[in-house]
N, C-alpha and C. Protein backbone atom coordinates (compact mmCIF):
# COMPACT_ATOMS: atom_id res chain seq x y z
N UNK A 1 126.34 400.90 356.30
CA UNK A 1 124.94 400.68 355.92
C UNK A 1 124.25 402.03 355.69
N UNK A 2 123.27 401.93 354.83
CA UNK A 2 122.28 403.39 354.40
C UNK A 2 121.44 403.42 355.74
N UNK A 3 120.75 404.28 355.68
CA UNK A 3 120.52 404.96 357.56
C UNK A 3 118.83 404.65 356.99
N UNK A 4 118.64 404.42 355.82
CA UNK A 4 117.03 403.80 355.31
C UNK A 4 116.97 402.26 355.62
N UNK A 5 118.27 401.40 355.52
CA UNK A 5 118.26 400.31 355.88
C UNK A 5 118.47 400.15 357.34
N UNK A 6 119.00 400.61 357.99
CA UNK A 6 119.18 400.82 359.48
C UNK A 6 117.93 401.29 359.77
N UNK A 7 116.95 402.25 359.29
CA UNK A 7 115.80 401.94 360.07
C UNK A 7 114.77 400.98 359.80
N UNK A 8 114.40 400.34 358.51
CA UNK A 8 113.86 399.46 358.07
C UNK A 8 114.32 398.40 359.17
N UNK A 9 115.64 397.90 359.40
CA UNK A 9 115.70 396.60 360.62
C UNK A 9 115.15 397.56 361.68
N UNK A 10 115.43 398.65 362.00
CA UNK A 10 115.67 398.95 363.33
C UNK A 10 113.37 398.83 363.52
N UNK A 11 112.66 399.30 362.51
CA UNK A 11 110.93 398.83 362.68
C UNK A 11 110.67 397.46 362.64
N UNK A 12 111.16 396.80 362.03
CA UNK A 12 111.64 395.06 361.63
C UNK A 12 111.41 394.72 363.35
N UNK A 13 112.52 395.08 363.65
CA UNK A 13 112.78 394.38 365.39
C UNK A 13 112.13 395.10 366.01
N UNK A 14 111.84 396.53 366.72
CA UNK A 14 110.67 396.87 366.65
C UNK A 14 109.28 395.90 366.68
N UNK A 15 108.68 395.69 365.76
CA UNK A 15 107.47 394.98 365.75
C UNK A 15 107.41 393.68 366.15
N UNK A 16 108.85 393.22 365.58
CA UNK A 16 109.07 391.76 366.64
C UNK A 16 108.91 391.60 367.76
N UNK A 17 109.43 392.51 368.59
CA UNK A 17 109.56 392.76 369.77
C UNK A 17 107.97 392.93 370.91
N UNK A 18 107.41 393.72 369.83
CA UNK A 18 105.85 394.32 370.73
C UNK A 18 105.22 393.37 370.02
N UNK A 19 105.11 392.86 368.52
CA UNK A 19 103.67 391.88 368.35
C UNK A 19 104.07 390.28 368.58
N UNK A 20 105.72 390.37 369.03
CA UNK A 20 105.60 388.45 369.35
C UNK A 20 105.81 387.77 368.01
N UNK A 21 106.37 386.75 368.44
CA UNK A 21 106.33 385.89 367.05
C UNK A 21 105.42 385.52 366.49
N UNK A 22 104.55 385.37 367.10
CA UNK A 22 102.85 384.70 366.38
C UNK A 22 102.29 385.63 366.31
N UNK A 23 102.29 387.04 366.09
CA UNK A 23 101.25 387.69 365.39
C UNK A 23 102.09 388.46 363.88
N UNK A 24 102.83 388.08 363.70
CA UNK A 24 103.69 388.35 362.96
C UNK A 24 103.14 387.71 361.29
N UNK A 25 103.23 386.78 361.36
CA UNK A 25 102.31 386.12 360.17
C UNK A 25 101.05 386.39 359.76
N UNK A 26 100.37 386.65 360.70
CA UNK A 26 98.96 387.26 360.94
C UNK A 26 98.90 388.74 360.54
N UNK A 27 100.14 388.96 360.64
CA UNK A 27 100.30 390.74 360.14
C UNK A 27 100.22 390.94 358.91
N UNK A 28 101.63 389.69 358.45
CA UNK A 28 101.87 389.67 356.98
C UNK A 28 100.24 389.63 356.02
N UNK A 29 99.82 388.09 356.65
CA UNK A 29 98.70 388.09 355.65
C UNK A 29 97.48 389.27 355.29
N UNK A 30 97.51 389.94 356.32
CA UNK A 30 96.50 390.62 356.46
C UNK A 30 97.09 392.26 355.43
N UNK A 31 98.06 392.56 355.48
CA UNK A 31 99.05 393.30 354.35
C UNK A 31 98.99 392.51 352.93
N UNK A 32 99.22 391.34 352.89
CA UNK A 32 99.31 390.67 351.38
C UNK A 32 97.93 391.13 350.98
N UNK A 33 96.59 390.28 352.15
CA UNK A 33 95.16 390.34 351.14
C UNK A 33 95.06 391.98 351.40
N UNK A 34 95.67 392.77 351.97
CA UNK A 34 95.05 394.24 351.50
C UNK A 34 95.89 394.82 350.40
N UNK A 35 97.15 394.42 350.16
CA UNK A 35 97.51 394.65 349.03
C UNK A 35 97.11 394.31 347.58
N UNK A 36 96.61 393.06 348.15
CA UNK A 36 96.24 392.41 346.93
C UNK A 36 94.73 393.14 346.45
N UNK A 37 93.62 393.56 347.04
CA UNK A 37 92.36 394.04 347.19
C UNK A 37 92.80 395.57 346.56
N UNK A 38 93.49 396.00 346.77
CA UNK A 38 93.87 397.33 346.24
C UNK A 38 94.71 396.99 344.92
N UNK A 39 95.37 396.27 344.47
CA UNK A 39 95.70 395.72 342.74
C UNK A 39 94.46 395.63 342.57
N UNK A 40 93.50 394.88 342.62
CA UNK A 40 92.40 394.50 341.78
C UNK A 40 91.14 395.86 341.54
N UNK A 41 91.43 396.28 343.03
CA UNK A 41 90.53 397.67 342.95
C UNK A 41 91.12 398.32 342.08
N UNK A 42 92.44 398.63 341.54
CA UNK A 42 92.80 399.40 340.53
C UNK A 42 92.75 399.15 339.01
N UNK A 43 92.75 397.73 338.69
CA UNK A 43 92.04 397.22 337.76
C UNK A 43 91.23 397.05 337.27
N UNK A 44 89.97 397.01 338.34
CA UNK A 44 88.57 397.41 338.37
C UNK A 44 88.08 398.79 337.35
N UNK A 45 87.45 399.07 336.36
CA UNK A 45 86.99 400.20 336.00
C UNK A 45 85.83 400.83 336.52
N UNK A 46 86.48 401.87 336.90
CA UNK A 46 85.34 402.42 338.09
C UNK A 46 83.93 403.22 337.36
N UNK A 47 82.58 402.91 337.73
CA UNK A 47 81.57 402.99 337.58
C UNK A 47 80.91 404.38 337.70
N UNK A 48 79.88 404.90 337.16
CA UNK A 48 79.10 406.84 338.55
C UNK A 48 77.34 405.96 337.99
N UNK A 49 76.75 405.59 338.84
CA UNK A 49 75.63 405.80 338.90
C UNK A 49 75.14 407.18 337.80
N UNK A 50 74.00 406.82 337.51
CA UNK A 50 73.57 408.16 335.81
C UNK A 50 72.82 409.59 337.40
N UNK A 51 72.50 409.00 338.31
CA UNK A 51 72.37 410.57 339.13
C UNK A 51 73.41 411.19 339.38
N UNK A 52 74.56 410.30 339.77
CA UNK A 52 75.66 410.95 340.57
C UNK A 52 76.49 411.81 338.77
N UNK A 53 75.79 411.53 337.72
CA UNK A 53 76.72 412.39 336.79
C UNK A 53 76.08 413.85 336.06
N UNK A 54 74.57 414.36 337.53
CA UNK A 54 74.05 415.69 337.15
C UNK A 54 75.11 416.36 338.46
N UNK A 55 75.82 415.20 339.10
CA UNK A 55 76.71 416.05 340.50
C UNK A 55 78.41 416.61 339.88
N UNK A 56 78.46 415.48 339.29
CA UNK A 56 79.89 415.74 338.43
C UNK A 56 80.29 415.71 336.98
N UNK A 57 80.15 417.61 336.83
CA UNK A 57 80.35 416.96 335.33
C UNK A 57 80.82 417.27 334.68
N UNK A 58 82.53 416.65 335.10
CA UNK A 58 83.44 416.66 334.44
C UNK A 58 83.73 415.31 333.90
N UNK A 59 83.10 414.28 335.04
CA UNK A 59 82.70 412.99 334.60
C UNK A 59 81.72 412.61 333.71
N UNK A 60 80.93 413.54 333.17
CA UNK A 60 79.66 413.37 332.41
C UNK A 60 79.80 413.15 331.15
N UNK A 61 81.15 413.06 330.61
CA UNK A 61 81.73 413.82 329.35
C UNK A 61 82.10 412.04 329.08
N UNK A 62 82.17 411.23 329.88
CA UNK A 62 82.55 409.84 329.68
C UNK A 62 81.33 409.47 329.61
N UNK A 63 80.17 410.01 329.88
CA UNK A 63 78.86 409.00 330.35
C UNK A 63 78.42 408.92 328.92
N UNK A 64 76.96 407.81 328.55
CA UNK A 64 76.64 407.73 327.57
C UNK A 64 75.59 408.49 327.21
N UNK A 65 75.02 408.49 326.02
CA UNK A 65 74.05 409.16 325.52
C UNK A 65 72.84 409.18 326.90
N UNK A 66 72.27 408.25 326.85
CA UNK A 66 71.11 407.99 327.83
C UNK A 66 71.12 408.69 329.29
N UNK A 67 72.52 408.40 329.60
CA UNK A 67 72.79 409.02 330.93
C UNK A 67 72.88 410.50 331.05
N UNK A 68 73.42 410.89 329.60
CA UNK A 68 73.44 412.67 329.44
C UNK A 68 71.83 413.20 329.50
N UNK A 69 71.33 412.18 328.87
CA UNK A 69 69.56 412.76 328.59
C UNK A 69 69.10 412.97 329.71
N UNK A 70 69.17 411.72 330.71
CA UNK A 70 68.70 411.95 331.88
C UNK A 70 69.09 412.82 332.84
N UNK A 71 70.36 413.28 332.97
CA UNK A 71 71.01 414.12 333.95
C UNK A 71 70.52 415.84 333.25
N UNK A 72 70.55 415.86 331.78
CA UNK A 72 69.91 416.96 331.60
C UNK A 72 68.28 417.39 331.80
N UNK A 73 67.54 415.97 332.03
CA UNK A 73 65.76 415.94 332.12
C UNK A 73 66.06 416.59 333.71
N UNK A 74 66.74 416.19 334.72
CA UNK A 74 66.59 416.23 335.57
C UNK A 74 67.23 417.82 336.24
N UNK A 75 67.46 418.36 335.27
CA UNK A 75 68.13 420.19 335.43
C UNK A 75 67.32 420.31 335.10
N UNK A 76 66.52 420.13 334.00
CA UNK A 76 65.78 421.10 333.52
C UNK A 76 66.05 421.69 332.33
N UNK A 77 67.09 420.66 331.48
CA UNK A 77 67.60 421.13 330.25
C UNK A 77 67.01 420.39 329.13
N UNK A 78 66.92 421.67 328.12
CA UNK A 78 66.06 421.17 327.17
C UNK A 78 67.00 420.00 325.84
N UNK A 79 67.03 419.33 325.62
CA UNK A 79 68.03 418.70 324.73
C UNK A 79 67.63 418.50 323.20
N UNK A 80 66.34 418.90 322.74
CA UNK A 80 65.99 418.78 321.33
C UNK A 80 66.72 419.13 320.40
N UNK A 81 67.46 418.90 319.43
CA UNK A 81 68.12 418.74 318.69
C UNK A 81 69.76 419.48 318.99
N UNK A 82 70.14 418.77 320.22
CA UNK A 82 71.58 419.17 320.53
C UNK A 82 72.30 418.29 320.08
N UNK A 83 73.91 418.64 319.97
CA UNK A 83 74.48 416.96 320.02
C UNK A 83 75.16 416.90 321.81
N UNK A 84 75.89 415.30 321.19
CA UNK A 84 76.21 415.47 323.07
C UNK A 84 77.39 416.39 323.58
N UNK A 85 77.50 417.11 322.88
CA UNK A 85 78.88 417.86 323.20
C UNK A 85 78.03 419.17 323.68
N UNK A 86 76.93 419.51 323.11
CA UNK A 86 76.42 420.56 323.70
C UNK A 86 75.51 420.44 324.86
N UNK A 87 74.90 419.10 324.77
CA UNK A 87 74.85 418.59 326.45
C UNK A 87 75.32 418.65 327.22
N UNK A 88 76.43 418.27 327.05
CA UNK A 88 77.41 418.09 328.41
C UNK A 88 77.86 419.45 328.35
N UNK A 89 78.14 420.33 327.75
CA UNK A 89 78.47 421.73 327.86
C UNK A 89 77.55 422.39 328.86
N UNK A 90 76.05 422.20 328.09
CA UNK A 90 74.87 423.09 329.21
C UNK A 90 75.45 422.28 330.78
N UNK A 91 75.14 420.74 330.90
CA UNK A 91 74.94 420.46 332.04
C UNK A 91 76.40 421.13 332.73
N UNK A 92 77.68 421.12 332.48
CA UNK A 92 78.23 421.70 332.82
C UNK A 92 77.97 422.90 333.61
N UNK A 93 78.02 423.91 332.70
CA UNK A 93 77.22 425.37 333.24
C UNK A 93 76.14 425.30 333.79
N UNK A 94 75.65 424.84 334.21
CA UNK A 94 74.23 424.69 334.86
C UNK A 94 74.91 423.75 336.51
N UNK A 95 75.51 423.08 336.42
CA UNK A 95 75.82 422.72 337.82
C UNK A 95 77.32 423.61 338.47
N UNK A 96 77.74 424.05 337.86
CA UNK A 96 78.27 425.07 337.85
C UNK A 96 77.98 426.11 338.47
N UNK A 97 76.81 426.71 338.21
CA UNK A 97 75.87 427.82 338.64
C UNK A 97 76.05 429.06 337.37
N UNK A 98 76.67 428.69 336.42
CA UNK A 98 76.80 430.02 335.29
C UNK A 98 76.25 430.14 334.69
C-alpha cells in the first residue's frame, strides 16, 4: 500500500474512534454544506462597493465610469475632459502617494 493511503485509513479510524459513530454523519454534512458554500462562493462574481475602489486601484480599472468619477471627486481629482484610462491612471498615483 502507498504510505498516503495508509495514512488516509490510519485519520479515517482515528476520527472513528474519538468522534463515535454518531457524530460522524454530522461531520460529513457539515463538510458537504461547507463545500458546497465555497463552489457557489466561487461562482459568485465578486462585487467593491464605489468607496472601497478610491482604496484599491488596481481594482478600479474594472469599475465603471460613474464609480471612477466618484472615487476621483473624492481625491480631489479633477476629471474634465479625461478619458477613463487617464482616470484611473491619476487615481492610481494619487493613492499611491506619487
Amino acid at each position: 500500500m502507498d504510505p498516503l493511503q495508509l495514512a488516509i485509513i490510519g485519520i479515517v479510524i482515528v476520527v472513528f474512534v474519538v468522534m463515535g459513530p454518531k457524530k460522524i454523519p454530522e461531520l460529513a454534512r457539515a463538510l458537504g454544506m461547507a463545500r458546497k458554500e465555497f463552489s457557489e462562493g466561487m461562482k459568485a462574481e465578486p462585487t467593491m462597493p464605489a468607496a472601497a475602489s478610491t482604496m484599491a486601484p488596481t481594482m478600479a480599472s474594472s469599475g465603471t465610469l460613474d464609480e471612477l468619477m466618484t472615487a476621483a471627486r473624492k481625491l480631489g481629482i479633477s476629471t474634465e475632459g479625461k478619458t477613463k484610462e487617464q482616470i484611473q491612471d491619476e487615481i492610481v498615483r494619487k493613492t499611491a502617494g506619487t
